[in-house]
N, C-alpha and C. Protein backbone atom coordinates (compact mmCIF):
# COMPACT_ATOMS: atom_id res chain seq x y z
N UNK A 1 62.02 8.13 -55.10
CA UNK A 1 62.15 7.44 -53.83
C UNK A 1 61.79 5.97 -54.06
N UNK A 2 62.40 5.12 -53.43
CA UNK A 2 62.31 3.66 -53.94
C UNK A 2 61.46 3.34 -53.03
N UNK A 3 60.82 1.89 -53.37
CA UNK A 3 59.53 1.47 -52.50
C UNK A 3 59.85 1.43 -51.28
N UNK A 4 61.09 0.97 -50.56
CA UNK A 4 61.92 0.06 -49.67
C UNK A 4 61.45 1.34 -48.68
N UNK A 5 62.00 3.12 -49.46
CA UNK A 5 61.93 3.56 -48.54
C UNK A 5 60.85 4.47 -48.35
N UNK A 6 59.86 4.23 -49.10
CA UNK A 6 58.70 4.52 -48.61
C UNK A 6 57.42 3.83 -47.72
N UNK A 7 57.78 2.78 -47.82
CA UNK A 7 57.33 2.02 -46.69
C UNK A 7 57.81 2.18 -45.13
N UNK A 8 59.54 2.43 -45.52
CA UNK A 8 59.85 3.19 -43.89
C UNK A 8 58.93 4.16 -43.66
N UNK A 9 59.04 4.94 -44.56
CA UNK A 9 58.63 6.29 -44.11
C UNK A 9 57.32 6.42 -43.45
N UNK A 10 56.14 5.18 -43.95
CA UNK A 10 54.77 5.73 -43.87
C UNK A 10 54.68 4.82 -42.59
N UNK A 11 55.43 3.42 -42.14
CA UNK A 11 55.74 2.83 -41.15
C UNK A 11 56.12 3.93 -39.85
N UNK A 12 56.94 4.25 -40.21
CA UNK A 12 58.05 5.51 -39.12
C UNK A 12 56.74 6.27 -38.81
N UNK A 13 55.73 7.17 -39.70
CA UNK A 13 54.86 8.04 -39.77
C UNK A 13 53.61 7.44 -38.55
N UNK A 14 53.86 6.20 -38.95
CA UNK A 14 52.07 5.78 -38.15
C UNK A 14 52.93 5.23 -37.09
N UNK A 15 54.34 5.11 -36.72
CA UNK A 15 54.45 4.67 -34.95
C UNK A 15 54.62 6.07 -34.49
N UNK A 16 54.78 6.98 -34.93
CA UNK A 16 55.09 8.59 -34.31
C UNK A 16 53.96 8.74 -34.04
N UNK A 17 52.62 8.65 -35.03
CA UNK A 17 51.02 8.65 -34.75
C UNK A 17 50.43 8.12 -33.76
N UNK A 18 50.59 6.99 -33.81
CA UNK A 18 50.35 6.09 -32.80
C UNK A 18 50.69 6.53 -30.99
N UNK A 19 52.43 6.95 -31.18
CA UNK A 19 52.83 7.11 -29.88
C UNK A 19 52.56 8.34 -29.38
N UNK A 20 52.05 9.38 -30.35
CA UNK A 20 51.81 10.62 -30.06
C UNK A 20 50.19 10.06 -29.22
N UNK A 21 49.21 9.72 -30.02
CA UNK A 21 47.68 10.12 -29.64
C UNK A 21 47.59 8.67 -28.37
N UNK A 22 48.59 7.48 -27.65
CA UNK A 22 48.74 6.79 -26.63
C UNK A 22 49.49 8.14 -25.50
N UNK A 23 50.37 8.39 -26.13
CA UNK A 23 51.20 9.46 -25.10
C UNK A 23 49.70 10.48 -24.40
N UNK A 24 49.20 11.47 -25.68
CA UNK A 24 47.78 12.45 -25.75
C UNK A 24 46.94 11.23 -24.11
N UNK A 25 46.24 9.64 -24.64
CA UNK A 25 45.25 9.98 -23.92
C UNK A 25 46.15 9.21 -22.41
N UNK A 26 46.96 9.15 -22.27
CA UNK A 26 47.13 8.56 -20.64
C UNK A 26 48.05 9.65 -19.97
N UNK A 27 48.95 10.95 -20.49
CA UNK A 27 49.36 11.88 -19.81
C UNK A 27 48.38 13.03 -19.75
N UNK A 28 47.31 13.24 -20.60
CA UNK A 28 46.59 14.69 -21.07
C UNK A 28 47.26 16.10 -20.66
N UNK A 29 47.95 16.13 -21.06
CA UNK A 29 48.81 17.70 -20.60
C UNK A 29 48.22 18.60 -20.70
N UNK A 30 47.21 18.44 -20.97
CA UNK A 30 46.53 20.11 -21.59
C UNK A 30 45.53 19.90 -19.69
N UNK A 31 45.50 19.27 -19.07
CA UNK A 31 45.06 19.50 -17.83
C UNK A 31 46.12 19.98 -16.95
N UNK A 32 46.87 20.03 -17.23
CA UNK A 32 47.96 20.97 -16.34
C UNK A 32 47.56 22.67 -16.69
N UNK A 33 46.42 22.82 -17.71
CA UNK A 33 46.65 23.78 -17.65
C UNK A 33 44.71 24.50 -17.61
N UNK A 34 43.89 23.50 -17.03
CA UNK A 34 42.83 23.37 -16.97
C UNK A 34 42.17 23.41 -15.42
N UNK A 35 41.12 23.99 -14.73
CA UNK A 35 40.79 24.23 -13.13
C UNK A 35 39.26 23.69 -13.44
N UNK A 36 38.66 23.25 -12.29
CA UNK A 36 37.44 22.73 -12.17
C UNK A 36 37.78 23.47 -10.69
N UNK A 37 36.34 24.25 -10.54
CA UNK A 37 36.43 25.23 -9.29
C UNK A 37 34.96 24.75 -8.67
N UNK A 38 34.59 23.94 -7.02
CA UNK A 38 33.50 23.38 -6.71
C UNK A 38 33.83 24.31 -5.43
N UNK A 39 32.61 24.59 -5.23
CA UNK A 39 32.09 25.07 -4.39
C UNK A 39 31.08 24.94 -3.47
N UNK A 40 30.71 23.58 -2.38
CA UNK A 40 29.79 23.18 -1.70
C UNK A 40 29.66 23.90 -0.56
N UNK A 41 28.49 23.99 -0.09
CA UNK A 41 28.38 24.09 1.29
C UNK A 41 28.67 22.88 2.30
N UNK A 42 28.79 23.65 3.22
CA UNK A 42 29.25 22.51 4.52
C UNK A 42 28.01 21.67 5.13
N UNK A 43 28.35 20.47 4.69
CA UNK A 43 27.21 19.69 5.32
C UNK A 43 26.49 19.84 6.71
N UNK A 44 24.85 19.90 6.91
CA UNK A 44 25.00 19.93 8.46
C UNK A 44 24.28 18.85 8.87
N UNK A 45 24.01 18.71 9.90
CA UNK A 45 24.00 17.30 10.92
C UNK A 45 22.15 17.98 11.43
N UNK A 46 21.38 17.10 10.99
CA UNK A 46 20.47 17.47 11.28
C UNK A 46 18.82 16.45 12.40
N UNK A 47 19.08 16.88 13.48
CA UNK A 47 18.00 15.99 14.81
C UNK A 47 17.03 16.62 14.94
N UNK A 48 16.40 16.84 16.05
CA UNK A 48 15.41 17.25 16.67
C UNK A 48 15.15 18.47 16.88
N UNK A 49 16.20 19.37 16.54
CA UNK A 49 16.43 20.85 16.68
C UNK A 49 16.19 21.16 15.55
N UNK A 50 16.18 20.40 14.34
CA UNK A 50 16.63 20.38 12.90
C UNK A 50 18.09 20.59 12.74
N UNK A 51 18.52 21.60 11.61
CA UNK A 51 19.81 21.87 11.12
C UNK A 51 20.51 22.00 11.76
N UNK A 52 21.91 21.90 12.24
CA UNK A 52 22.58 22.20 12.98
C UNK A 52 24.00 22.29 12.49
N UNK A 53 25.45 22.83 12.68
CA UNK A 53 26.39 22.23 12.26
C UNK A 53 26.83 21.90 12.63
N UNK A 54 27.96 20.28 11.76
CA UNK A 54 28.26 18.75 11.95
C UNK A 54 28.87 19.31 13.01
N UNK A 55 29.54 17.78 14.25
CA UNK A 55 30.70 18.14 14.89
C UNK A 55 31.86 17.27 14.31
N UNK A 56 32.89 18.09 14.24
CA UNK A 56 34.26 18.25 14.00
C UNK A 56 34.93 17.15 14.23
N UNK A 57 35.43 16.12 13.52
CA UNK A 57 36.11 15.21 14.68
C UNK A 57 37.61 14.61 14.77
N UNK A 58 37.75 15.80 13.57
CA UNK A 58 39.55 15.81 12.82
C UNK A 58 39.55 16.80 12.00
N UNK A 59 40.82 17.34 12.28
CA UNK A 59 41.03 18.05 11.38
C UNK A 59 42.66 18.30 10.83
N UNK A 60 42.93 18.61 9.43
CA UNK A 60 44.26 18.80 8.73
C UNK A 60 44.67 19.50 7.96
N UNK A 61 45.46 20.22 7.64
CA UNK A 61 45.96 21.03 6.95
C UNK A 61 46.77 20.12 5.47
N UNK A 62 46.31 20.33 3.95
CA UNK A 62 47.22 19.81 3.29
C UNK A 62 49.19 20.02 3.11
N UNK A 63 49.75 19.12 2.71
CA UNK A 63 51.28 19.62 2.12
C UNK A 63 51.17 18.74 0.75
N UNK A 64 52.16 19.64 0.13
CA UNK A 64 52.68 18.90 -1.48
C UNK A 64 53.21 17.63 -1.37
N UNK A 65 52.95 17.08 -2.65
CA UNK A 65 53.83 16.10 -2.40
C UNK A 65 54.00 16.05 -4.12
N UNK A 66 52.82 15.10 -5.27
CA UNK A 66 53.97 15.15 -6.28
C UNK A 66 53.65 17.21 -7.27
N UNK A 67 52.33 17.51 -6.45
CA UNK A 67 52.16 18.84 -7.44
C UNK A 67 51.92 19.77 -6.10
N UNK A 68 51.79 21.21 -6.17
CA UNK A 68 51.54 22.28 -5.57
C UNK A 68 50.13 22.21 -4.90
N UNK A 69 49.64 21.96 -3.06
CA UNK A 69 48.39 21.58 -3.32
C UNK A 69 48.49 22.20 -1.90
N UNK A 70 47.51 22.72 -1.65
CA UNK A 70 47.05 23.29 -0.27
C UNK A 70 45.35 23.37 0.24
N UNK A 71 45.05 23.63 1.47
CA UNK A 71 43.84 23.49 2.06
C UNK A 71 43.77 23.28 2.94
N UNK A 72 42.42 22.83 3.15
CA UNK A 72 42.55 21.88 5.11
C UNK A 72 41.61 20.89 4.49
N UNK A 73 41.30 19.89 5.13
CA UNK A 73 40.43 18.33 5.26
C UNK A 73 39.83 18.47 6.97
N UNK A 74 38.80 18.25 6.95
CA UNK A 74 37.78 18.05 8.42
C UNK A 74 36.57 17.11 8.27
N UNK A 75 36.80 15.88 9.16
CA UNK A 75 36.05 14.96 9.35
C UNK A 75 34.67 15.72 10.05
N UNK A 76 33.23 15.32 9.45
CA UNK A 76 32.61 15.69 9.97
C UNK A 76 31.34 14.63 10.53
N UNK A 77 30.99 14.84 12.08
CA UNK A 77 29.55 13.84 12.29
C UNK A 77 28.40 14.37 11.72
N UNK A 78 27.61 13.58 11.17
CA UNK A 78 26.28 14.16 10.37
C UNK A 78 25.56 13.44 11.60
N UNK A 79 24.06 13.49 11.20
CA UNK A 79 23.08 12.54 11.95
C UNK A 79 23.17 11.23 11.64
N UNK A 80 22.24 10.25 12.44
CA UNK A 80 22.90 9.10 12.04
C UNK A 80 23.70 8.30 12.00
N UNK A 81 24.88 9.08 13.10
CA UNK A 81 26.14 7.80 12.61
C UNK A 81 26.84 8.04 11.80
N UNK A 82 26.54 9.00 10.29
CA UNK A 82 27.09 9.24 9.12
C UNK A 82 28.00 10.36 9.75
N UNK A 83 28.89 10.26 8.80
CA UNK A 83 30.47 10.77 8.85
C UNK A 83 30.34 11.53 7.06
N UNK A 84 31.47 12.36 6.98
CA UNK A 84 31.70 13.17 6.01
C UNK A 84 33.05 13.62 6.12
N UNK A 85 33.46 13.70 4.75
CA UNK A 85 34.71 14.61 4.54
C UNK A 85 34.80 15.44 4.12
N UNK A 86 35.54 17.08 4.44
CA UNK A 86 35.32 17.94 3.99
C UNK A 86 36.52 18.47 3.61
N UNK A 87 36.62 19.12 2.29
CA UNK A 87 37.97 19.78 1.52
C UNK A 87 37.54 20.99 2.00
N UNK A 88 38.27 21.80 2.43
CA UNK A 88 37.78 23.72 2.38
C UNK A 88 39.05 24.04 2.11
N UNK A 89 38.92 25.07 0.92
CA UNK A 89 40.01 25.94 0.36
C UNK A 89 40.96 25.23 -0.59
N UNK A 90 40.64 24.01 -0.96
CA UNK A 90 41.73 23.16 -1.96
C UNK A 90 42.18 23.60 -3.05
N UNK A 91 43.15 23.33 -3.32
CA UNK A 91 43.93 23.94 -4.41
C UNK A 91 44.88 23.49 -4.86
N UNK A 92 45.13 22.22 -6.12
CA UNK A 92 46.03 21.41 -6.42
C UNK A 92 45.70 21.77 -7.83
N UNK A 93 46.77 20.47 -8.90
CA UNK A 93 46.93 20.74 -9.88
C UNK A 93 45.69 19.33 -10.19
N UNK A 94 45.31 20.13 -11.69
CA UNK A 94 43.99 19.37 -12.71
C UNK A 94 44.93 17.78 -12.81
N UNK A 95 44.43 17.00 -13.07
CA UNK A 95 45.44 15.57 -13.51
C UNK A 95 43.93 14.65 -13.90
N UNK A 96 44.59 13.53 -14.13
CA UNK A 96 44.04 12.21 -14.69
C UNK A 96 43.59 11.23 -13.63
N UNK A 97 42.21 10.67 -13.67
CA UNK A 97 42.12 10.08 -12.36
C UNK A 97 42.38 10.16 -11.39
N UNK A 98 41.90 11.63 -10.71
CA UNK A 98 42.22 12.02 -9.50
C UNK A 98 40.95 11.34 -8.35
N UNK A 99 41.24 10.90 -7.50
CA UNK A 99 40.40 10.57 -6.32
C UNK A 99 40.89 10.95 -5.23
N UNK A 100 39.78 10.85 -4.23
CA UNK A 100 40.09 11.30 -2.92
C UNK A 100 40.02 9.81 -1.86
N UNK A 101 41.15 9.73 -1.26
CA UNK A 101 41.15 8.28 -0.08
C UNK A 101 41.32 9.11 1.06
N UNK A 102 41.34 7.93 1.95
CA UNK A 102 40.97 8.07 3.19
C UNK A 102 42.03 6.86 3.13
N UNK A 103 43.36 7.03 3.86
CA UNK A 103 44.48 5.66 4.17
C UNK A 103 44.67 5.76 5.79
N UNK A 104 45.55 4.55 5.91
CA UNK A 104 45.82 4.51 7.22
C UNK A 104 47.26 4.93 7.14
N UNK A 105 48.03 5.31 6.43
CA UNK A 105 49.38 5.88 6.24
C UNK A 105 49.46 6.97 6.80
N UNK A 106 50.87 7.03 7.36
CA UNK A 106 51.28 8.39 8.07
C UNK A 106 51.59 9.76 6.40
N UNK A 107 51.38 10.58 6.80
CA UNK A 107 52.08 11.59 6.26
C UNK A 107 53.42 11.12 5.89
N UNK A 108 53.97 11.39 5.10
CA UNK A 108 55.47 11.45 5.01
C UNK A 108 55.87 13.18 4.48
N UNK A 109 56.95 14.16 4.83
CA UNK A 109 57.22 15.30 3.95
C UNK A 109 57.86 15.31 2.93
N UNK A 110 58.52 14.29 2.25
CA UNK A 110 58.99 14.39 1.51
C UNK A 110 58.29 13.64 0.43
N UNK A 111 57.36 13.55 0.23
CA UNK A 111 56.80 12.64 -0.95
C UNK A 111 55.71 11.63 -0.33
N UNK A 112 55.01 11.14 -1.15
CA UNK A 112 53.57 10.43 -0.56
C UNK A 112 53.77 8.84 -1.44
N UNK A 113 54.59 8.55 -1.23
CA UNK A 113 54.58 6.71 -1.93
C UNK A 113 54.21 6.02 -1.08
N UNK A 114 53.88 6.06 0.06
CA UNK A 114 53.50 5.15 1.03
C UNK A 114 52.24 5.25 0.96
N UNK A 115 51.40 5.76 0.68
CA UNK A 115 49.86 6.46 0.97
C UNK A 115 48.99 5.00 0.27
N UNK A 116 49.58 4.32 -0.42
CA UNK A 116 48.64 3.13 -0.87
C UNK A 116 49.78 1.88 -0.43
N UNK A 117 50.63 1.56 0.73
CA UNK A 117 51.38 0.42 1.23
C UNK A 117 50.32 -0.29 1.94
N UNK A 118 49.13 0.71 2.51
CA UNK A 118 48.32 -0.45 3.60
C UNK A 118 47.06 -0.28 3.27
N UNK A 119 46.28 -0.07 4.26
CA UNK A 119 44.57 -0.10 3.61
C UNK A 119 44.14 1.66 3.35
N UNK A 120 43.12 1.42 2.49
CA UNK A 120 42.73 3.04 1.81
C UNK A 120 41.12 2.82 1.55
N UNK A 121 40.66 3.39 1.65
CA UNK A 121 39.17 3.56 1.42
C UNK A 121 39.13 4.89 0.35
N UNK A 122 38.54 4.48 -1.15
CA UNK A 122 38.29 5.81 -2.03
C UNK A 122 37.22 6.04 -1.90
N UNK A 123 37.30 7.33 -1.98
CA UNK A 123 35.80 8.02 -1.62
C UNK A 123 35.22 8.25 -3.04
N UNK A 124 36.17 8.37 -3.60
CA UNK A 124 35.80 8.74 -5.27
C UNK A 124 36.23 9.79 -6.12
N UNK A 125 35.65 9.91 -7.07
CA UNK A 125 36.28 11.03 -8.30
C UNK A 125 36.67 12.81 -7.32
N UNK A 126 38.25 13.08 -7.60
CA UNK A 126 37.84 14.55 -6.84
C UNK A 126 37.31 15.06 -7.64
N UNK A 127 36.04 15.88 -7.12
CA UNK A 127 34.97 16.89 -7.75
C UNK A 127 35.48 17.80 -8.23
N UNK A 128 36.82 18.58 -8.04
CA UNK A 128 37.68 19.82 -9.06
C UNK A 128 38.67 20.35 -7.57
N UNK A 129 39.33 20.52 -8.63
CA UNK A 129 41.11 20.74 -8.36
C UNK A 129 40.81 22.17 -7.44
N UNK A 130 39.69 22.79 -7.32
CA UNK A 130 39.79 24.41 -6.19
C UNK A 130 38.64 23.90 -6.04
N UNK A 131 38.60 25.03 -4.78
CA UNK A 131 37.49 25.38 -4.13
C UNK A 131 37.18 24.39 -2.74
N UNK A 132 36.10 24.13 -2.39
CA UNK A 132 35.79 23.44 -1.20
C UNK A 132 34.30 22.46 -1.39
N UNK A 133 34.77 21.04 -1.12
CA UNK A 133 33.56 19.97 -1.26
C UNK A 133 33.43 19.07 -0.16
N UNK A 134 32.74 18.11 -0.20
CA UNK A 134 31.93 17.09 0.90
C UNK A 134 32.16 15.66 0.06
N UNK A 135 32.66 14.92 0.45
CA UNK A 135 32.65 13.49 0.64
C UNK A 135 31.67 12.33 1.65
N UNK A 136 31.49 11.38 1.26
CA UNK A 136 30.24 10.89 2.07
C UNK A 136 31.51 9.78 2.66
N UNK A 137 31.99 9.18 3.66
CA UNK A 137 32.46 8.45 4.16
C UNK A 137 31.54 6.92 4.46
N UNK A 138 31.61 6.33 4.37
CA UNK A 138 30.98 4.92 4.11
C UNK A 138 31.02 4.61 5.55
N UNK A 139 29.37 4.04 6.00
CA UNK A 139 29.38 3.55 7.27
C UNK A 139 29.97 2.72 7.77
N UNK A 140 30.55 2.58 8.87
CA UNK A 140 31.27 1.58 9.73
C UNK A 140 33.18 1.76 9.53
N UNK A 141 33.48 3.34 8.92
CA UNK A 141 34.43 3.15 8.47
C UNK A 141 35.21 3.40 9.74
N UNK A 142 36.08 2.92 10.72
CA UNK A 142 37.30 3.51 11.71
C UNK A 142 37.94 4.51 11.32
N UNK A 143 37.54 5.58 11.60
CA UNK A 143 38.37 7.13 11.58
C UNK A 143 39.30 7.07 12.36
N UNK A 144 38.99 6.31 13.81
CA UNK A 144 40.86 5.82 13.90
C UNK A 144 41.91 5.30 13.43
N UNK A 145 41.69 4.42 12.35
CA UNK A 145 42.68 4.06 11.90
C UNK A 145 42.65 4.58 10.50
N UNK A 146 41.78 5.13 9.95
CA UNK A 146 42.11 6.03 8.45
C UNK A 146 42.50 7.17 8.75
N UNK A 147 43.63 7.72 9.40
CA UNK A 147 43.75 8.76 9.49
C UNK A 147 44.55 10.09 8.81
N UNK A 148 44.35 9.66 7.11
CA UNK A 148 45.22 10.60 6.47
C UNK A 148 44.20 10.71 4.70
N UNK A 149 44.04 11.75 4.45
CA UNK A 149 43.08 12.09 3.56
C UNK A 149 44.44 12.34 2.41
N UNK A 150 44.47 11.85 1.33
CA UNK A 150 45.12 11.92 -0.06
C UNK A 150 44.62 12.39 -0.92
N UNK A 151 44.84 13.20 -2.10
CA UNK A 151 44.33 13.47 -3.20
C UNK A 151 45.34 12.14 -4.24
N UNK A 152 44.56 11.40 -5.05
CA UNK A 152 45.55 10.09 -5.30
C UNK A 152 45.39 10.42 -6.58
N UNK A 153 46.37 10.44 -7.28
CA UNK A 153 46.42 9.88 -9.04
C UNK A 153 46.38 8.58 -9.17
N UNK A 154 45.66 7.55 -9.60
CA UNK A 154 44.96 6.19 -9.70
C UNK A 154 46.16 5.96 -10.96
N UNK A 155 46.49 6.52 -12.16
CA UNK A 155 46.29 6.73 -13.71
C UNK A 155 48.66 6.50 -13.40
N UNK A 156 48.67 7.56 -12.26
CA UNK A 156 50.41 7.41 -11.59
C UNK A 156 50.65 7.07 -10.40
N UNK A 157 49.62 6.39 -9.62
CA UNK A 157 49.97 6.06 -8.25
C UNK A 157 51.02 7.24 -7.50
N UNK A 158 50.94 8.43 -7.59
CA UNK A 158 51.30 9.20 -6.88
C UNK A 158 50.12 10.00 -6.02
N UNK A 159 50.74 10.35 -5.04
CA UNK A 159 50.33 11.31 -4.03
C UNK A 159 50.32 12.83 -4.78
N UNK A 160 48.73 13.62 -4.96
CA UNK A 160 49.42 15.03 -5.57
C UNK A 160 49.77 16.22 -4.61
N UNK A 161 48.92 15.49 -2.92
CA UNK A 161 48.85 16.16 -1.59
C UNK A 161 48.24 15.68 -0.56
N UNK A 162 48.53 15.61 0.79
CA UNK A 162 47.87 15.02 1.86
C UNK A 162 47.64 15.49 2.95
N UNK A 163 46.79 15.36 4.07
CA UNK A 163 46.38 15.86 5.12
C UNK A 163 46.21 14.80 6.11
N UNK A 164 47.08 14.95 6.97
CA UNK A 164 47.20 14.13 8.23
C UNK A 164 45.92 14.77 9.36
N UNK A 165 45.33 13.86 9.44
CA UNK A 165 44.04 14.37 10.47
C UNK A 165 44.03 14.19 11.89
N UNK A 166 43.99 15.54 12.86
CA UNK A 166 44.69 14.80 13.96
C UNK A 166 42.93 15.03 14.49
N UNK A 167 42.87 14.08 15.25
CA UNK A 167 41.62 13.61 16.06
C UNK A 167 41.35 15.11 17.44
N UNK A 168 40.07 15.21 17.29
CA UNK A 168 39.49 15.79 18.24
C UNK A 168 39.24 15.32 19.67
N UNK A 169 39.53 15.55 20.74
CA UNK A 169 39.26 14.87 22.24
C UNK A 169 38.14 15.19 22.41
């Protein structure tokens, strides 16, 4: 084999290397096939009675949008003023930089690209792809006008599922 083309070869060898272990860390495929299962209790709202549970002040059912994802989302009053978000029964797919927002975007059914066009508040890392958790909502936030809970891929700017929260009277 002449030099010429062994230099292709070991060239050719380390961009296949290269594009393989860039491809490995920003898609991770092997989380498509991976579950993080959380299981919290439901926050309660606690005064003068002590414990009590929160009141309710929205609530939503998830739909798909870019993966298979179901549940409900319920805004909850704690003491204090403090607010909470609650996942019960979630169930989407594992991914890369998953967070949970709070947008002012409508639902859409056919896909969630709009979910970061206007303002979004992240609540932070989702805690695992099943089960049911608590979010702390940041004081002073308008639950009137955030009214749609996302599971967001940061990593693909896609929507993986969302819950339109309709307000309690």
């Amino acid at each position: 084999m002449s030099r010429t083309k062994r230099l292709v070869l070991w060239g050719s060898t380390a961009v296949i290397v290269l594009a393989l272990a860039v491809g490995l860390c920003l898609f991770q495929p092997w989380r498509l096939f991976t579950t993080t299962r959380v299981d919290e209790a439901a926050p309660l709202a606690t005064g003068r009675q002590g414990a009590v549970q929160a009141e309710q002040l929205g609530t939503g059912d998830f739909i798909s949008h870019e993966h298979e994802t179901s549940g409900s989302a319920e805004i909850l009053r704690l003491a204090d003023e403090k607010a909470a978000l609650r996942l019960t029964n979630l169930r989407t797919s594992d991914g890369p930089a998953l967070h949970v927002w709070l947008t002012d975007q409508p639902v859409e059914q056919n896909g969630g690209g709009n979910l970061d066009d206007g303002k979004h508040i992240d609540l932070g890392d989702l805690k695992g792809n099943e089960g049911s958790q608590n979010y702390a909502i940041p004081p002073g936030t308008d639950l009137n006008t955030f009214s749609t809970v996302t599971i967001w891929c940061e990593r693909f700017s896609v929507s993986f599922g969302a819950a339109e929260l309709e307000q309690r009277a």
